[in-house]
Protein backbone atom coordinates (compact mmCIF):
# COMPACT_ATOMS: atom_id res chain seq x y z
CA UNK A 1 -11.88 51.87 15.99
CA UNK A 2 -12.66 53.29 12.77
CA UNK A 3 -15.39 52.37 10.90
CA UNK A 4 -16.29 49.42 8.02
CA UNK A 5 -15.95 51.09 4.80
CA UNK A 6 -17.34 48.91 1.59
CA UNK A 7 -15.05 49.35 -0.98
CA UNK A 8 -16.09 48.82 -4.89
CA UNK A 9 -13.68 48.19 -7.76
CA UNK A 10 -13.96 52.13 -8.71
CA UNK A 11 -12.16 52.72 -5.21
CA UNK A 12 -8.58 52.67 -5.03
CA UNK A 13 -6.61 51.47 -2.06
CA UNK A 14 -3.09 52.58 -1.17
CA UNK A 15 -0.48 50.81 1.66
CA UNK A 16 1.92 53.22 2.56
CA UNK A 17 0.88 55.39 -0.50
CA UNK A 18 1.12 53.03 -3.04
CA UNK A 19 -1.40 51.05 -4.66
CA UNK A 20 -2.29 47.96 -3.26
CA UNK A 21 -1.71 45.00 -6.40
CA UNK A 22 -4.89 43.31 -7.15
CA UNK A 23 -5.68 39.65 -6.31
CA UNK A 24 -4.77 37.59 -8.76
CA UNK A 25 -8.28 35.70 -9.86
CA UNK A 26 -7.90 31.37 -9.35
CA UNK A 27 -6.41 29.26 -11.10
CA UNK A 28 -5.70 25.82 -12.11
CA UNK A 29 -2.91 23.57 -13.18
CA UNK A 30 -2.05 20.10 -13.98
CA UNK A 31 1.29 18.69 -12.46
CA UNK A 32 2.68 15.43 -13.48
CA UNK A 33 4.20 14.17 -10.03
CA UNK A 34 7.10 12.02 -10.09
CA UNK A 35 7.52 9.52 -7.81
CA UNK A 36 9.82 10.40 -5.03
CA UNK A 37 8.12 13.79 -3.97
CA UNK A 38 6.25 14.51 -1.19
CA UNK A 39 3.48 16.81 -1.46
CA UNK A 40 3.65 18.90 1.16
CA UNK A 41 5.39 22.34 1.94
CA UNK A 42 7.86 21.28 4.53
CA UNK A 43 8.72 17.90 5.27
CA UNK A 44 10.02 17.57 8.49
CA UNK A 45 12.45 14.16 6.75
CA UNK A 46 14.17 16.07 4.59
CA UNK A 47 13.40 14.72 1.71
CA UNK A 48 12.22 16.20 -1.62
CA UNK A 49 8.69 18.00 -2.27
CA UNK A 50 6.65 18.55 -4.66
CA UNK A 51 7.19 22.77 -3.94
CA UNK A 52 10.74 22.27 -4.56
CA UNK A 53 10.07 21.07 -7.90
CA UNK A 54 8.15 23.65 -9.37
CA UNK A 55 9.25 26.03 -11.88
CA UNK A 56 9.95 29.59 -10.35
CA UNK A 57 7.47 31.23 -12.63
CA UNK A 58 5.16 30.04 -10.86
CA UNK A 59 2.72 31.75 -8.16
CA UNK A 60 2.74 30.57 -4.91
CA UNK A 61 0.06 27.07 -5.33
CA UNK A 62 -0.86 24.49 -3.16
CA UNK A 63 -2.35 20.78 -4.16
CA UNK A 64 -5.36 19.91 -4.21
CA UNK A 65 -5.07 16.45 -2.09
CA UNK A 66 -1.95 14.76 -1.79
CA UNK A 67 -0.50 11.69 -3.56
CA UNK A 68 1.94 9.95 -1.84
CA UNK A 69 5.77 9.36 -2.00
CA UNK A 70 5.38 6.70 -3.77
CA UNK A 71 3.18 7.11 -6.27
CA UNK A 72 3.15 9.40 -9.82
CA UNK A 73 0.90 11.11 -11.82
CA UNK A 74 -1.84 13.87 -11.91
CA UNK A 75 -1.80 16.46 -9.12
CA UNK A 76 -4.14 19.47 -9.32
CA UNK A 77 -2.49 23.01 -8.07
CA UNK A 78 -3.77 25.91 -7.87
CA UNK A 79 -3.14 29.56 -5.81
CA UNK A 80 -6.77 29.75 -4.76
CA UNK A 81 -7.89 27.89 -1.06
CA UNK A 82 -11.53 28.23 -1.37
CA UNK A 83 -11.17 26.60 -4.97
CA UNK A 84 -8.81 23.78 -3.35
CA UNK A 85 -11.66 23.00 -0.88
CA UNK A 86 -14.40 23.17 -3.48
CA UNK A 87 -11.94 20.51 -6.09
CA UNK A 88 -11.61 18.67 -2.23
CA UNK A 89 -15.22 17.95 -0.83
CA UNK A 90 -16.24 14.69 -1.15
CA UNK A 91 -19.87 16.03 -2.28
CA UNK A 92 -18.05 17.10 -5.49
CA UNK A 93 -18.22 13.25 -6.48
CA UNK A 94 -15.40 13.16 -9.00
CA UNK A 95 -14.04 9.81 -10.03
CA UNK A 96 -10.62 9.82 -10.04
CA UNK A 97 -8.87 7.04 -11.90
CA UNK A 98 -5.64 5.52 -11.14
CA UNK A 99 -3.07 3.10 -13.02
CA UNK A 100 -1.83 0.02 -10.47
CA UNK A 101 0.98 -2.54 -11.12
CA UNK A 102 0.38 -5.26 -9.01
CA UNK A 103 2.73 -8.59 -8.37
CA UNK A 104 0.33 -11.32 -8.94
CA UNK A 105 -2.22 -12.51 -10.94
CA UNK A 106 -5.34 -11.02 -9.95
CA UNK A 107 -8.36 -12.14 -10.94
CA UNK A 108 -11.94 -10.90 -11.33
CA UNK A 109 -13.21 -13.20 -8.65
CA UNK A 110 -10.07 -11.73 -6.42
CA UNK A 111 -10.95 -8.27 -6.98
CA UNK A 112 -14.64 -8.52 -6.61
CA UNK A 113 -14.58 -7.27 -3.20
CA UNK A 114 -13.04 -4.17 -3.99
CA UNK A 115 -16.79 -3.46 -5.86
CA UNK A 116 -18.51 -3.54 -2.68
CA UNK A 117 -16.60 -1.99 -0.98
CA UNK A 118 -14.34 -3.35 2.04
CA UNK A 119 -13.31 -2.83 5.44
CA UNK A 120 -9.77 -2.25 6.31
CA UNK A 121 -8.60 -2.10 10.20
CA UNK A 122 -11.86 -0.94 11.22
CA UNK A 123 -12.27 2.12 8.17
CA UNK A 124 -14.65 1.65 5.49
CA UNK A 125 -13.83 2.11 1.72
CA UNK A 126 -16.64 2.79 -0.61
CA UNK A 127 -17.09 0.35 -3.93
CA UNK A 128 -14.34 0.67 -6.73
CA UNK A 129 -14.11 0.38 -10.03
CA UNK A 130 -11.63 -2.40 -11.44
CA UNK A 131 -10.49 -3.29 -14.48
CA UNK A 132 -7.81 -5.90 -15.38
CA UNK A 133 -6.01 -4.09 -18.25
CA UNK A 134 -3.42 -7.05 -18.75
CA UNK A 135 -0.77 -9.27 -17.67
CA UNK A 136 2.98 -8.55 -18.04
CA UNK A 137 4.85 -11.22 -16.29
CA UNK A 138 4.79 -11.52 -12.90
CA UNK A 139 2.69 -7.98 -12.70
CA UNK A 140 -0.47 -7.16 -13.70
CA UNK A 141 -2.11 -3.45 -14.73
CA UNK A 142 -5.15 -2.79 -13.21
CA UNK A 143 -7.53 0.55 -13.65
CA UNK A 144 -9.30 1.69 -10.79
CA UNK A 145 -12.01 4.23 -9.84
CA UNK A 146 -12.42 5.83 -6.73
CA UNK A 147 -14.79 8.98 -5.31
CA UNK A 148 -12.87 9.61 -2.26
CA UNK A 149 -9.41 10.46 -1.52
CA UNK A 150 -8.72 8.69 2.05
CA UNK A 151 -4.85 8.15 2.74
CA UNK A 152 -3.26 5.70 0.47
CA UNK A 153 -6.76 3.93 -0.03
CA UNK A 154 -5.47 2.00 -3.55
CA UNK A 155 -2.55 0.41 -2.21
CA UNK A 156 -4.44 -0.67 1.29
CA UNK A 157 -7.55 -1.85 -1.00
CA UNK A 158 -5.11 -4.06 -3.02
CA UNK A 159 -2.59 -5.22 -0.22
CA UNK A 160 -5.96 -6.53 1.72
CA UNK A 161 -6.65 -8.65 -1.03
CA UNK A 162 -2.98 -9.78 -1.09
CA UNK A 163 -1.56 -7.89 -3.95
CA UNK A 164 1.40 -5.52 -3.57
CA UNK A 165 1.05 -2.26 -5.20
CA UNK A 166 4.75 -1.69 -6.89
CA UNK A 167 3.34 1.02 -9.52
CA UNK A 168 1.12 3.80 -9.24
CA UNK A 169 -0.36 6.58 -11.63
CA UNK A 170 -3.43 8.62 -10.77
CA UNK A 171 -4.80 8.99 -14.72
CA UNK A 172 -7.62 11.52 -13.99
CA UNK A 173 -8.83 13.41 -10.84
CA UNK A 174 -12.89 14.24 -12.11
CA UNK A 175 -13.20 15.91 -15.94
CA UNK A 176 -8.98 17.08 -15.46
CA UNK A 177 -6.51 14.54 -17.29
CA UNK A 178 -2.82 13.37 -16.76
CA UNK A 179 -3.32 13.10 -20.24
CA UNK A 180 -0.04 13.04 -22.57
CA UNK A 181 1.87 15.88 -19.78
CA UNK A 182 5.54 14.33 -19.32
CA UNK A 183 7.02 13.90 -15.54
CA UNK A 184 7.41 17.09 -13.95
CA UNK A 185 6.15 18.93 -16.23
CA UNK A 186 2.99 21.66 -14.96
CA UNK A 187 0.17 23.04 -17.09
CA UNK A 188 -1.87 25.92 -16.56
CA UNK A 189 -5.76 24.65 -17.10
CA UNK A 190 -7.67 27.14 -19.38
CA UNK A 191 -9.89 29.51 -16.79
CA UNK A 192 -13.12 28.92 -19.32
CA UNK A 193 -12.42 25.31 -18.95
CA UNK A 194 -12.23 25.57 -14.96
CA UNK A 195 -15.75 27.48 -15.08
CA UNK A 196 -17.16 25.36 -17.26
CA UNK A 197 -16.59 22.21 -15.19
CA UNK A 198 -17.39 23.37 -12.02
CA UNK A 199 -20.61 24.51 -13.31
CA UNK A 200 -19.73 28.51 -12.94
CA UNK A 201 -20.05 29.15 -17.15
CA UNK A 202 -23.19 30.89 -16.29
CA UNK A 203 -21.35 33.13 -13.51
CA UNK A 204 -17.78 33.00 -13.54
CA UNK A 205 -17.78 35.66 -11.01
CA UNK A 206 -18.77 33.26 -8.46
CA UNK A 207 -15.13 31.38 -9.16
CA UNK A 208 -13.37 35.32 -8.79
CA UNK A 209 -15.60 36.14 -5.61
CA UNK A 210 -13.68 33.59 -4.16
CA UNK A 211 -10.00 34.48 -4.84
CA UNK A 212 -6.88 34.92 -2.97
CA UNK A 213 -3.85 37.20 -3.17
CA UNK A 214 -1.30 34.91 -3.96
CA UNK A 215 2.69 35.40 -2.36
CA UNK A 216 5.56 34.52 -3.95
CA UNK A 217 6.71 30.93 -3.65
CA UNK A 218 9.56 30.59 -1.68
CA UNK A 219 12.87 28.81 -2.60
């Protein structure tokens, strides 16, 4: 076997005597989902993703979590798997907001549990933030805050407590915004911006240490 070599950035590597492309460093964009997409690579259905969606231009990405079929809104993507996990771990603590349209009239008293958290078919769901943002007929918009991701936590919160979910919009996933970005529209997050809010401004090389040669996105 031949031996480990450490190679620098003044070495150059060639693959069949051509130079090997360097890894593109992470990065970061913000993807308005519309409703209707799955977000995964292949769905085994048929139906629509989230992959098939994106513009061509576009490196090969994956999401950071998933929001359902259902639901809309912000989606993070980026082409870099040790960032994904990083944006992923629960320690990371980010509150990320989401946009309900319930049938009903909830009320504070209703929605109290959701604050302490409840129990749902033997699974435990940490304390949420609610807000009653206001009444529009039959429905009602609530805001609601959330530090873990779990499988369609909102809606099974809110159907618990009687209310069915016919609307949802995840607002904001930590400091990142859905912001004024039209449906299916993607924008690339500044990479200062990215440092900066995971804490890297200091060393952004720790955010390039990590990256990943992205492939090309397949149609």
């Amino acid at each position: 076997p031949s031996p480990a070599l450490n190679v620098t950035a003044r070495d150059k590597i060639l693959v069949d005597g051509k130079p090997l492309a360097e890894a593109e460093p992470p990065r970061l964009w913000r993807y308005h989902k519309p409703a209707g997409l799955v977000t995964t690579e292949r769905d085994e259905k048929g139906r629509p993703t989230v992959f098939d969606r994106l513009p061509p231009e576009l490196p090969r990405v994956m999401s950071v979590g998933r929001l359902d079929i259902s639901s809309e809104g912000l989606l993070l993507l980026t082409n870099d798997g040790e960032l994904k996990r990083r944006l992923e771990l629960p320690s990371t603590g980010w509150l990320r907001k989401y946009r309900a349209r319930v049938h009903g009239q909830p009320t504070e008293a209703m929605l109290a549990p959701l604050t302490r958290g409840v129990t749902i078919d033997g699974e435990r769901f940490q304390p949420m933030t609610v807000t009653i943002d206001r009444q529009q007929g039959a429905n009602a918009w609530l805001t609601l805050g959330l530090r873990e991701g779990r499988n369609r936590e909102v809606r099974r919160a809110l159907e618990s407590l009687g209310l069915a979910v016919n609307r949802l919009i995840r607002v904001s996933y930590g400091p990142f915004q859905l912001g004024d970005l039209v449906g299916g529209m993607v924008e690339e997050i500044r990479a200062k911006v990215v440092a900066d809010q995971l804490g890297l401004r200091k060393s952004a090389a720790k955010l390039k240490s990590s990256r990943s040669a992205p492939t090309k996105r397949r149609h």
